[in-house]
Structures are given as C-alpha cells and as structure tokens.
C-alpha atoms as a PDB file:
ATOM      1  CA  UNK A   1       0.000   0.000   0.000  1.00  0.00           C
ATOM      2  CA  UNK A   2       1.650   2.785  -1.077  1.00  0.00           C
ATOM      3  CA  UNK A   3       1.270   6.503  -0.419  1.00  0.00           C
ATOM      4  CA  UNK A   4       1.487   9.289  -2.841  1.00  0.00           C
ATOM      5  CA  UNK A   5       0.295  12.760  -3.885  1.00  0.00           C
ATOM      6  CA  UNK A   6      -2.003  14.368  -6.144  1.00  0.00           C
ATOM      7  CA  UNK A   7      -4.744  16.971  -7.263  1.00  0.00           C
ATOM      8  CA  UNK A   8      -7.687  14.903  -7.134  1.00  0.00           C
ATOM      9  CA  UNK A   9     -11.153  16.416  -8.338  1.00  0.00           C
ATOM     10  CA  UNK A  10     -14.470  14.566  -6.684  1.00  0.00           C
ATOM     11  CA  UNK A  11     -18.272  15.591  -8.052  1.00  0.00           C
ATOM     12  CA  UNK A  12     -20.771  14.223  -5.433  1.00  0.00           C
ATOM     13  CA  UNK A  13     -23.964  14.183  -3.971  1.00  0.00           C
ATOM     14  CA  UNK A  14     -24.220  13.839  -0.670  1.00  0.00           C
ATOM     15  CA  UNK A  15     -26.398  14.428   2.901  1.00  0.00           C
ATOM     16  CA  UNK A  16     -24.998  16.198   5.556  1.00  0.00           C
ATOM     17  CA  UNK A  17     -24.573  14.918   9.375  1.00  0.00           C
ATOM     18  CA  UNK A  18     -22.581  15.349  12.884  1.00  0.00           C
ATOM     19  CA  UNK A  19     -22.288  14.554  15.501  1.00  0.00           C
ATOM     20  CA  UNK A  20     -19.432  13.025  18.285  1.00  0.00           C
ATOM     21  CA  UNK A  21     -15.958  11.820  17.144  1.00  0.00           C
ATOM     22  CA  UNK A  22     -16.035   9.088  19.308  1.00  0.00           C
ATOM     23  CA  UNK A  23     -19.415   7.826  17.869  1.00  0.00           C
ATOM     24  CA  UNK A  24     -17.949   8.267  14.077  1.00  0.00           C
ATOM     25  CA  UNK A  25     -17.069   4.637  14.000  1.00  0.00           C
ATOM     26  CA  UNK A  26     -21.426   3.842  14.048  1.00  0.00           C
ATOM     27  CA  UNK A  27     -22.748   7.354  13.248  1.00  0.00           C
ATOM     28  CA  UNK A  28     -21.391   7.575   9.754  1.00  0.00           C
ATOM     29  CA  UNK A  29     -22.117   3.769   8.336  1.00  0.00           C
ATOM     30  CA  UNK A  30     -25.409   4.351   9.719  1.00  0.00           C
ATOM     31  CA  UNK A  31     -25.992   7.654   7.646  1.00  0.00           C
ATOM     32  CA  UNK A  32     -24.556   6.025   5.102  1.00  0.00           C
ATOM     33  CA  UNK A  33     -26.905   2.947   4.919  1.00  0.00           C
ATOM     34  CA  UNK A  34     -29.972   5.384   4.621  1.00  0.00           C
ATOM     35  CA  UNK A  35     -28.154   7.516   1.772  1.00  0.00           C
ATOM     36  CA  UNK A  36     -27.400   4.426   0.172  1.00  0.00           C
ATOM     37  CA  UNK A  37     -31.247   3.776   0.428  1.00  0.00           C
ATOM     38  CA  UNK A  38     -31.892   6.489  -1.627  1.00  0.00           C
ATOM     39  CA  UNK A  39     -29.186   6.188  -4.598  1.00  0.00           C
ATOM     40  CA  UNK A  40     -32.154   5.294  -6.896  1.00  0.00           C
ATOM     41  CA  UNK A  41     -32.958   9.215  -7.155  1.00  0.00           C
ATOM     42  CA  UNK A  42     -29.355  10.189  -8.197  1.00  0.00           C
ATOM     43  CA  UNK A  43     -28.599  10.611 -11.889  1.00  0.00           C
ATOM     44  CA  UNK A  44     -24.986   9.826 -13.388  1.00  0.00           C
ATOM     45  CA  UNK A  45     -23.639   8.297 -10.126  1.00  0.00           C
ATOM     46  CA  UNK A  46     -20.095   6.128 -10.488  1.00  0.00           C
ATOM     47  CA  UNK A  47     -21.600   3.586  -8.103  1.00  0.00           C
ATOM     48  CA  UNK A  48     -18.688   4.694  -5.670  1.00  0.00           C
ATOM     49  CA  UNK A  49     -19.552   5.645  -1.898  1.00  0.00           C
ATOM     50  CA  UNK A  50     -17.577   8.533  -0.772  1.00  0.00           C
ATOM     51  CA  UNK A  51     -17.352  10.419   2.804  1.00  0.00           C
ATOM     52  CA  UNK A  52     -16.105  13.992   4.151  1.00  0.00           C
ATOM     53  CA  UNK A  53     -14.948  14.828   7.491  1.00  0.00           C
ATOM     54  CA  UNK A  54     -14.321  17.317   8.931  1.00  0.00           C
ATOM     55  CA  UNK A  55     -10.953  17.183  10.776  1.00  0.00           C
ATOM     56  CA  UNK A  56     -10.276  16.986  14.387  1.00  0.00           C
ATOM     57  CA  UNK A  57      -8.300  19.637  15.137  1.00  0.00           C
ATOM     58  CA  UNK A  58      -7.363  19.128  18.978  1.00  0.00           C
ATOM     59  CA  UNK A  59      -8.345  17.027  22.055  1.00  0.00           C
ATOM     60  CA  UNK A  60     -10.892  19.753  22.806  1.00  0.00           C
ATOM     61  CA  UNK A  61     -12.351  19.348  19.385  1.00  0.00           C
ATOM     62  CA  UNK A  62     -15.229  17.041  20.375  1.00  0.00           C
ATOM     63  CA  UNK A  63     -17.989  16.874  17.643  1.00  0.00           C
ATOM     64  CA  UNK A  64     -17.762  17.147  13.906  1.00  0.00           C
ATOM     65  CA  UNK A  65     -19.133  17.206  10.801  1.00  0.00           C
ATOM     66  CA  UNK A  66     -19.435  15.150   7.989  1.00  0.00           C
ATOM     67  CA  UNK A  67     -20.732  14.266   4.549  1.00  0.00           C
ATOM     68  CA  UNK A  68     -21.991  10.552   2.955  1.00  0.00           C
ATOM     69  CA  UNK A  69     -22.901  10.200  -0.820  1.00  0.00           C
ATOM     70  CA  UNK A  70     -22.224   8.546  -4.065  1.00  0.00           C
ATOM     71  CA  UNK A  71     -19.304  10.051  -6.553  1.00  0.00           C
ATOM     72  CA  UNK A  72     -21.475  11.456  -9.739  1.00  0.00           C
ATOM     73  CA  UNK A  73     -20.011  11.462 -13.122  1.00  0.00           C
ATOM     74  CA  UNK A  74     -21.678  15.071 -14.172  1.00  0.00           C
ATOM     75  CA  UNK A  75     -22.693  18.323 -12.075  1.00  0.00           C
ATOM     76  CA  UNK A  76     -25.786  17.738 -10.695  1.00  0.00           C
ATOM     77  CA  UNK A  77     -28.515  20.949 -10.627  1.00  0.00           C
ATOM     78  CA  UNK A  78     -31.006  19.619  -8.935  1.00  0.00           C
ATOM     79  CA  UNK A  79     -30.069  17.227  -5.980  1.00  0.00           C
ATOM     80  CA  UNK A  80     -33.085  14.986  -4.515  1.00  0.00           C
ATOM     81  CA  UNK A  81     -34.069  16.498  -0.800  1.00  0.00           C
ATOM     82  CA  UNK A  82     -32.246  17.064   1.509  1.00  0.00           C
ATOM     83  CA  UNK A  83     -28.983  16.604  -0.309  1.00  0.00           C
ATOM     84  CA  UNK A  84     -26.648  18.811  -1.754  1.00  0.00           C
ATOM     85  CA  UNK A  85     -24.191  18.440  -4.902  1.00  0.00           C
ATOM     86  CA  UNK A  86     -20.468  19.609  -3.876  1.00  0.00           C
ATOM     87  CA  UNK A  87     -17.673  19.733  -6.660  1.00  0.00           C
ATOM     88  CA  UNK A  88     -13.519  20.555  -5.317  1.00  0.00           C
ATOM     89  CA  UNK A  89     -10.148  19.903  -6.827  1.00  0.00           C
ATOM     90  CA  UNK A  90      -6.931  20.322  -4.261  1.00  0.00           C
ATOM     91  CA  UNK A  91      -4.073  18.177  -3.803  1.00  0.00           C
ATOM     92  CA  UNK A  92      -3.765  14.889  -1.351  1.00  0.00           C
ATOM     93  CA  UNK A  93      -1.767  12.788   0.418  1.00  0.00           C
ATOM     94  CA  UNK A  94      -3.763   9.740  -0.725  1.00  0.00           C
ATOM     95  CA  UNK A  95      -3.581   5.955   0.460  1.00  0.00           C
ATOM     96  CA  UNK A  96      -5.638   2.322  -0.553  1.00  0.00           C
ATOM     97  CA  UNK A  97      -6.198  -0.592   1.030  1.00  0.00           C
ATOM     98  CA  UNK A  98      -8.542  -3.133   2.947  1.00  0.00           C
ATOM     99  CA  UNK A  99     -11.332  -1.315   4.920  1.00  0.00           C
ATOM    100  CA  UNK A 100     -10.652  -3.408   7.577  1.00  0.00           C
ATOM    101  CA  UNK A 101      -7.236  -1.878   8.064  1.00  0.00           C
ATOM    102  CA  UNK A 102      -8.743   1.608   8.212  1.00  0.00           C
ATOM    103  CA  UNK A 103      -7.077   2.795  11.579  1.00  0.00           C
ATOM    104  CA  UNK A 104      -4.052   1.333  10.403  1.00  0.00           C
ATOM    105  CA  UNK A 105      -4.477   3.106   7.064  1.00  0.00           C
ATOM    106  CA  UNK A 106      -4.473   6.568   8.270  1.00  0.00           C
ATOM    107  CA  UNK A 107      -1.540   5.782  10.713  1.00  0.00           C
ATOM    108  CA  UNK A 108       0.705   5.018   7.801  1.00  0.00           C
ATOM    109  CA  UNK A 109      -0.600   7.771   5.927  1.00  0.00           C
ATOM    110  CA  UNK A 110      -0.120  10.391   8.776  1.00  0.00           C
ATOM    111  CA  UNK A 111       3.500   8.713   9.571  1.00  0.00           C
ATOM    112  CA  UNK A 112       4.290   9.239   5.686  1.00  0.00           C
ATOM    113  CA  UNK A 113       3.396  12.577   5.716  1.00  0.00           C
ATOM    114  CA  UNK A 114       5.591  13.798   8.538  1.00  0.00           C
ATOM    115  CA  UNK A 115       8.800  11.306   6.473  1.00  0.00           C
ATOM    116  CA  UNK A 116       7.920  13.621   3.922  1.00  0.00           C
ATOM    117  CA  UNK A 117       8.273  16.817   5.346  1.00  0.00           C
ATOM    118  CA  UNK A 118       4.326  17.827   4.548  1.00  0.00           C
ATOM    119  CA  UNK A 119       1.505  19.265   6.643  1.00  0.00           C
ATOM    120  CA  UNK A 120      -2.020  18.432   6.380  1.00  0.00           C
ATOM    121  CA  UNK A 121      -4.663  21.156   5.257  1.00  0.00           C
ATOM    122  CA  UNK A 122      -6.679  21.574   8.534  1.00  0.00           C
ATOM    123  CA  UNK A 123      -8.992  23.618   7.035  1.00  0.00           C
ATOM    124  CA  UNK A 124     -10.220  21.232   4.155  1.00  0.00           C
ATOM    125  CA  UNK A 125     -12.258  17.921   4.971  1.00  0.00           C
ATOM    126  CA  UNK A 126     -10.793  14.598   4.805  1.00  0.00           C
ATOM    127  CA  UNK A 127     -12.142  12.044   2.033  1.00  0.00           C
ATOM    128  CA  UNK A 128     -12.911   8.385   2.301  1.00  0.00           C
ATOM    129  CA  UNK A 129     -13.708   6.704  -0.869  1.00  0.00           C
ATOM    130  CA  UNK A 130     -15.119   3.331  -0.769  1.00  0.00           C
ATOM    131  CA  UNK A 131     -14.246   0.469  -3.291  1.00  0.00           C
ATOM    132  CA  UNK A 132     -15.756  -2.949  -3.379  1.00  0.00           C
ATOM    133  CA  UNK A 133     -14.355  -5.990  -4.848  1.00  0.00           C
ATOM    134  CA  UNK A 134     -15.527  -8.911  -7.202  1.00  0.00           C
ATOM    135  CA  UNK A 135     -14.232 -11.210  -4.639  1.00  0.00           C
ATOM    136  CA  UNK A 136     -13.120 -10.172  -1.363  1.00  0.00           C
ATOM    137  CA  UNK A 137     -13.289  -6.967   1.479  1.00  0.00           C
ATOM    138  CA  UNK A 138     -14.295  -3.590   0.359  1.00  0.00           C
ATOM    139  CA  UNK A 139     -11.333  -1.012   0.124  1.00  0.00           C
ATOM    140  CA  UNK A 140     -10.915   2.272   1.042  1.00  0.00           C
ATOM    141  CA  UNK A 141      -8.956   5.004  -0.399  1.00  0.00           C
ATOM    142  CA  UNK A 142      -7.904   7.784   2.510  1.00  0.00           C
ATOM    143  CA  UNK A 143      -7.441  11.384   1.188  1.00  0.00           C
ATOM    144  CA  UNK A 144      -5.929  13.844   3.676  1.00  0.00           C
ATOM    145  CA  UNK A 145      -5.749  17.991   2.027  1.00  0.00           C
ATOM    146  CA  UNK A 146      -2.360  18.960   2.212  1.00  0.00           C
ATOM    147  CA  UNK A 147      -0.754  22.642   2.067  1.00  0.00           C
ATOM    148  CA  UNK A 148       0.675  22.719  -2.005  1.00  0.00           C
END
C-alpha cells in the first residue's frame, strides 16, 4: 500500500450529518446505509460511496461534521431532498487498502506525511472513498488535504 500525492477532483452528492468523534465509527455507516437507500434518485452516479470529514483539530475538538454520498459522473442541478451536490479539486496525500485496516491506514498515511516533510490542510475535509471488490473486502482510499 503505497502513499502518494495528487490533485484529485471529486463531483458528489451527498447528505450532511454530525455529531461526536467518538461515535464516528457507528454514526457515519449508519448515515450512510440510509443515503445508500436512496441512490435510486441520483442521476450519473459512479456507483462509488464517498465520505467527508471534517478534521479533528485538537483534544478539545469534540464533535464534527461530515458528509456521505455517491461520486457522480456530471454536475448535478437539482439534488433529490435534503442533499446537496459539492464539486472541489486540491491536492492529497492519498492511500488504498482493505477497509478493515482503516485505523491502520491513516496511521501510515499520517507517519508518511511527517517522512515527507508535509503538513495536512486543517482547514479542508478529509475524504474516504469506498471500493468494493468482485471477490473479497471492500477497500478504502484515505485522502488527507495537504498545504501545495
């Protein structure tokens, strides 16, 4: 699994949620499943799940937000209800692997980064893109902002 940079551009639509960082780990799949529910009503969409988070930026830093949708291959002007379409291009430390290996994902991806001499882009949310396989786990891609 290796690590690497680049300007990435994602088109999505997606619903909006928050809530603890310490309840992430059930909050999001759950938001997820009832997006996923509704994937019927969005037109042009790659079949890949994607998420946003916002990043923690201390201990203090208790609750966040977030975003769960599907990749789209065109702009979309009219998202269903309650969803929004969201379009950004900016570069990324990026990683892929197994989903269940996700903690261990972003470790090596965070260690990487400091190797490298490069600091994350607090101010920009953090993307999870969700793969699955013919045969086999689901993988994950990991894309932390970085400062160009």
């Amino acid at each position: 699994m290796a690590c690497r940079t680049a300007t990435k551009r994602f088109r999505l639509v997606a619903m909006k949620g928050s809530g603890s960082y310490s309840t992430f780990g059930t909050v999001v799949p759950d938001a997820a499943r009832q997006f996923m529910a509704r994937a019927d009503e969005i037109p042009q969409h790659s079949g890949v799940e994607i998420a946003l988070f916002e990043p923690k930026i201390d201990e203090g830093h208790l609750t966040g937000s977030f975003y769960v949708g599907l990749i789209v291959n065109e702009a979309v002007a009219d998202p269903p209800a309650g969803m929004e379409y969201m379009e950004f291009s900016q570069p990324y430390a990026s990683i892929r692997g197994p989903l269940s290996r996700l903690d261990s994902l972003h470790h090596q991806l965070l260690q990487w980064l400091g190797d490298q001499g490069m600091e994350r882009d607090l101010n920009r949310c953090i993307v999870e893109t969700y793969h699955p396989k013919a045969q086999g786990e689901e993988e994950v891609e990991i894309h932390l902002p970085i400062l160009a």
